[in-house]
C-alpha atoms as a PDB file:
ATOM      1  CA  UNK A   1       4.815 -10.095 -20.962  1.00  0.00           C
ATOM      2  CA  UNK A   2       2.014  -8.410 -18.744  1.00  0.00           C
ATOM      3  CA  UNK A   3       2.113  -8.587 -15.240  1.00  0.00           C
ATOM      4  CA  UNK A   4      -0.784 -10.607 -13.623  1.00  0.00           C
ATOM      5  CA  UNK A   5      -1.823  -9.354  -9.888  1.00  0.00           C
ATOM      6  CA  UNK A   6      -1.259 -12.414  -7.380  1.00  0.00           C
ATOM      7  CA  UNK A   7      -4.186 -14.286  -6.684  1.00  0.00           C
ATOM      8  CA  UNK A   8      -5.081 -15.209  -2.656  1.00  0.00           C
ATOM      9  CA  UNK A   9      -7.495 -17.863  -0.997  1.00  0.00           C
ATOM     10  CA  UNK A  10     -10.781 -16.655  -0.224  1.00  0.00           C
ATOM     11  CA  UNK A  11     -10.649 -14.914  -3.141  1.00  0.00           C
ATOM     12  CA  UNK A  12     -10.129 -11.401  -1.877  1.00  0.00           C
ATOM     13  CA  UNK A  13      -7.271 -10.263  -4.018  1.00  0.00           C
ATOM     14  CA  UNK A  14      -5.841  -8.057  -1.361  1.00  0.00           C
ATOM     15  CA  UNK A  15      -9.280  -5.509  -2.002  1.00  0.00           C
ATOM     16  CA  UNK A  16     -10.465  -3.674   1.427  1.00  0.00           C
ATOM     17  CA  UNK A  17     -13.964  -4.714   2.198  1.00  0.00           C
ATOM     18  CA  UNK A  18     -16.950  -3.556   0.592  1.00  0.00           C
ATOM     19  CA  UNK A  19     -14.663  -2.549  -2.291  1.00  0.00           C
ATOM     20  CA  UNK A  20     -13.943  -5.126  -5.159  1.00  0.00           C
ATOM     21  CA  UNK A  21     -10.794  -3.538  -6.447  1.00  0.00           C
ATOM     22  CA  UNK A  22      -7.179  -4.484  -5.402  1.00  0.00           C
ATOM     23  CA  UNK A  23      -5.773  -2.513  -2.541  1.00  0.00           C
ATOM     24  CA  UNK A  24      -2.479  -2.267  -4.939  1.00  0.00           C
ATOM     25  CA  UNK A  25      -4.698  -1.558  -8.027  1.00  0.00           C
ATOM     26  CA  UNK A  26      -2.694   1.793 -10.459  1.00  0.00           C
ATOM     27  CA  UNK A  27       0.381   0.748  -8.384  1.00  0.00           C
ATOM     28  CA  UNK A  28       3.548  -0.398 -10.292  1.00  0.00           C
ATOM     29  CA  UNK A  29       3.987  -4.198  -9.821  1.00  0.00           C
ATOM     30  CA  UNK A  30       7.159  -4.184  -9.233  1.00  0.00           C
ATOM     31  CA  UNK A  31       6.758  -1.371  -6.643  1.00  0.00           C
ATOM     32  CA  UNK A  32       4.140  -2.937  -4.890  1.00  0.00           C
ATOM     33  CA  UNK A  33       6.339  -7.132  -4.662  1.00  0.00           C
ATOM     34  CA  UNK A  34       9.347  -4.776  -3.411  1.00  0.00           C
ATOM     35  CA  UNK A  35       7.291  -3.033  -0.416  1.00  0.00           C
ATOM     36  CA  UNK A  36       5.736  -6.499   0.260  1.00  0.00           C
ATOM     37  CA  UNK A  37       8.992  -7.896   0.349  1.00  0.00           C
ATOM     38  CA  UNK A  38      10.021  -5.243   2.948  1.00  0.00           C
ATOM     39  CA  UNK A  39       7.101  -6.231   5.114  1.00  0.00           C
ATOM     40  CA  UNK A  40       7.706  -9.706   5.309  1.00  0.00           C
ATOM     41  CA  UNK A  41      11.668  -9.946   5.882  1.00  0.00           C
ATOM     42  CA  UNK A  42      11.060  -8.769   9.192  1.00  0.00           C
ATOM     43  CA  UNK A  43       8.372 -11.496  10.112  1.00  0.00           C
ATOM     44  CA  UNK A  44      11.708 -13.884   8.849  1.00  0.00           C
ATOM     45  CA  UNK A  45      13.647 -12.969  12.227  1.00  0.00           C
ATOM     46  CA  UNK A  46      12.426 -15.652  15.062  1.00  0.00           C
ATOM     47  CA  UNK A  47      12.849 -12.822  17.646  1.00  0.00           C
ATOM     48  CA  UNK A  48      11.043 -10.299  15.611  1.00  0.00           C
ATOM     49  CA  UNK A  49       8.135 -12.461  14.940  1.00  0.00           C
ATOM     50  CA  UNK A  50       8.061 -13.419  18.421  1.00  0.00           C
ATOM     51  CA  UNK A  51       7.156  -9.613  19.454  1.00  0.00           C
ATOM     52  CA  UNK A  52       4.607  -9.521  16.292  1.00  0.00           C
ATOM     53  CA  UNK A  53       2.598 -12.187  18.549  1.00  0.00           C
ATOM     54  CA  UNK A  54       3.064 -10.882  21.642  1.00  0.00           C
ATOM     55  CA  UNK A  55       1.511  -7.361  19.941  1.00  0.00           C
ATOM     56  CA  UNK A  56      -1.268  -9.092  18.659  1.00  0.00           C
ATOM     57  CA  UNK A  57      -3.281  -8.888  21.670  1.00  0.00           C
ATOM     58  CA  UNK A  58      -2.860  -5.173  22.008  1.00  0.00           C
ATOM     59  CA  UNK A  59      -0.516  -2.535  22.343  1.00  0.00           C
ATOM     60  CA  UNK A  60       2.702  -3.222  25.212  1.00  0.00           C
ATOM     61  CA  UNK A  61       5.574  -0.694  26.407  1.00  0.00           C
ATOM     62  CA  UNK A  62       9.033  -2.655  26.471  1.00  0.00           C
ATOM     63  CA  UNK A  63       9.027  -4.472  29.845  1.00  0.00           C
ATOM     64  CA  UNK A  64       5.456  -6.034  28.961  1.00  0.00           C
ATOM     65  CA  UNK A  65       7.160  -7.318  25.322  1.00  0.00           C
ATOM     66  CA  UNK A  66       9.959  -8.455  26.991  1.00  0.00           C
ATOM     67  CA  UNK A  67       7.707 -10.652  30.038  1.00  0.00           C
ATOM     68  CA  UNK A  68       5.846 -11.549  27.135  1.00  0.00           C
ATOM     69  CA  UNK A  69       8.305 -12.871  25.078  1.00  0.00           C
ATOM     70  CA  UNK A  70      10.987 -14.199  27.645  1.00  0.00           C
ATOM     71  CA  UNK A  71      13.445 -11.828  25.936  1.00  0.00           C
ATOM     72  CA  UNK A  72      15.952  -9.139  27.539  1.00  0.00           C
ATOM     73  CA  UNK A  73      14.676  -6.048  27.214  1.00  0.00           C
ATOM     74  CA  UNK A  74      17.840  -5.229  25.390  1.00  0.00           C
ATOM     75  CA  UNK A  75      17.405  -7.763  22.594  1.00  0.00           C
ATOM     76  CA  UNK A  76      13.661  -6.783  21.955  1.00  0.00           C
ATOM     77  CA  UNK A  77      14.826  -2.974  21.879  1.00  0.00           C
ATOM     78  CA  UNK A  78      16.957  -3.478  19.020  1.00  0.00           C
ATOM     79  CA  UNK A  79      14.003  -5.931  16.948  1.00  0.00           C
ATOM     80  CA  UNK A  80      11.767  -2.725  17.707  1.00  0.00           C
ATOM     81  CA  UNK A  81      14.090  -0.901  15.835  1.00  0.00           C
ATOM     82  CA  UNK A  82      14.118  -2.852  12.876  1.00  0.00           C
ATOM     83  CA  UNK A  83      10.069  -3.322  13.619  1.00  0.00           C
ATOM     84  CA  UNK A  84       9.917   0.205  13.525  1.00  0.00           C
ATOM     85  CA  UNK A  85      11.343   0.550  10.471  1.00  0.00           C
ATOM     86  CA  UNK A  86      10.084  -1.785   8.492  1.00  0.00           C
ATOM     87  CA  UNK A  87       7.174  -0.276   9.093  1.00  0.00           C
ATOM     88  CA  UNK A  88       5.426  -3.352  10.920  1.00  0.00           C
ATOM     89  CA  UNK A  89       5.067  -1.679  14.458  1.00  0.00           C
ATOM     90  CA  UNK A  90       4.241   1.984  15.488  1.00  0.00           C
ATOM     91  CA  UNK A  91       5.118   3.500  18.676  1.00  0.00           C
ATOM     92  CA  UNK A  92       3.739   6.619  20.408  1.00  0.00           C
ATOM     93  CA  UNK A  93       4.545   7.811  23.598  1.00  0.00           C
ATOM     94  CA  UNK A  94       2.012   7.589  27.108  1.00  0.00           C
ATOM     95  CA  UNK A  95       3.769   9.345  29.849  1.00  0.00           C
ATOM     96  CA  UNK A  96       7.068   7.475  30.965  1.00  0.00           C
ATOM     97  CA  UNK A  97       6.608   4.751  28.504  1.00  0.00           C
ATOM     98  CA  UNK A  98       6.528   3.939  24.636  1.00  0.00           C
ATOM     99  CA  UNK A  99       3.920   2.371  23.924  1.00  0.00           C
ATOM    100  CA  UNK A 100       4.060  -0.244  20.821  1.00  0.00           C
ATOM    101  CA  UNK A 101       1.608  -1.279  18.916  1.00  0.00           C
ATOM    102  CA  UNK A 102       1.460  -3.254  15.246  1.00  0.00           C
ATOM    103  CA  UNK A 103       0.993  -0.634  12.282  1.00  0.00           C
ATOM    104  CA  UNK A 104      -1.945  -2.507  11.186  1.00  0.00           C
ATOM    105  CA  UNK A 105      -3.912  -5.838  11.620  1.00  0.00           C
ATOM    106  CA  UNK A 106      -2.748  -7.607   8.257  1.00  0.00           C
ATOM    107  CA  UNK A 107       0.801  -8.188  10.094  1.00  0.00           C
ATOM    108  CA  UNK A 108      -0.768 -10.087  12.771  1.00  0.00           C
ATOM    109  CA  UNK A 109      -3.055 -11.998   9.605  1.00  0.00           C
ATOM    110  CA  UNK A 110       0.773 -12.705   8.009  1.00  0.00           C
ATOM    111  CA  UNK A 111       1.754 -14.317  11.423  1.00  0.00           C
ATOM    112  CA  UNK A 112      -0.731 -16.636  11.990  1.00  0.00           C
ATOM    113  CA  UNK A 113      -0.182 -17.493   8.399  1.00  0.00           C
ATOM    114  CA  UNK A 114       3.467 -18.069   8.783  1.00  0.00           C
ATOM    115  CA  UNK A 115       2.628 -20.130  11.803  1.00  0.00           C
ATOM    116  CA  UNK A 116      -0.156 -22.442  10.555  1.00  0.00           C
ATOM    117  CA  UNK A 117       1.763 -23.062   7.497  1.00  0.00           C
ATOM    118  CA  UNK A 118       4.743 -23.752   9.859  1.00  0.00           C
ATOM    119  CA  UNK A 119       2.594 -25.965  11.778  1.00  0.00           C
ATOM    120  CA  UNK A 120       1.992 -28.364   8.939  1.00  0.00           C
ATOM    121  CA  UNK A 121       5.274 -28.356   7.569  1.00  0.00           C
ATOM    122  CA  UNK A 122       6.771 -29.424  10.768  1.00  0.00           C
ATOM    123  CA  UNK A 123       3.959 -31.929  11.184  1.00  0.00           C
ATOM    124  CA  UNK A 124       4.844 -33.417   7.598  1.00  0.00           C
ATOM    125  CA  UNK A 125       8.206 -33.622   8.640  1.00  0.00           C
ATOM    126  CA  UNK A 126       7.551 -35.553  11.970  1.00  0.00           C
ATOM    127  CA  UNK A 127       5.810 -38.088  10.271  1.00  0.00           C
ATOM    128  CA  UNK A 128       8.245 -38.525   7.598  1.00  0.00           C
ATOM    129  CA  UNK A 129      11.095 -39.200  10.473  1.00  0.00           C
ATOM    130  CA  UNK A 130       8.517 -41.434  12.459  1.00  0.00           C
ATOM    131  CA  UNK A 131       9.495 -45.478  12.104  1.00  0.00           C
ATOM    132  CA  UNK A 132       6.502 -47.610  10.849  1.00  0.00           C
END
């Protein structure tokens, strides 16, 4: 059975602008679902998605993710790591500090996503649980 490339709202099939050809287009599609896959387990963590937001604005050394988030600095330390490696943030150093910044702007487009669908789930469920 062939494998069909996903299709997305808007219709933009995952091409970069100007350019009507997928971005995974000659990849392997089984390749291509497991490095997705990769990308988005990270956005799964509460925590972790919590500094994805916080990064959205701009690049932040520790101490500003951590005031942003409300988190120790410990506990957002060790999400960086896994960040870091998933790749969803890159970090460069700028004098004393790291400085941390999201590898590109399609993981902050994957967490608003999460959180407008999240939005209307939990909205759905509210009104299931309200009494008439």
């Amino acid at each position: 059975m062939p494998e069909h490339s996903p299709r997305f709202a808007r219709g933009d099939g995952g091409s970069a602008p100007g350019r009507s050809v997928p971005s995974w287009s000659g990849l392997a599609p089984e390749f291509v679902r497991s490095v997705a896959a990769d990308r988005l387990k990270p956005l799964g963590h509460p925590d972790q998605l919590r500094i994805v937001v916080a990064l959205a604005g701009g690049g932040k050394n520790l101490s500003e993710i951590a005031a942003a988030t409300g988190m120790a600095t410990a506990t957002v330390s060790r999400h960086l790591r896994v960040l870091h490696d998933a790749p969803v943030v890159e970090c460069s150093r700028r004098g004393n500090f790291v400085l941390y910044v999201l590898a590109d702007r399609e993981v902050a487009r994957l967490a608003a996503v999460a959180y407008s669908g999240a939005g209307k789930h939990a909205r759905r469920l509210m009104a299931l649980t309200q009494p008439d």
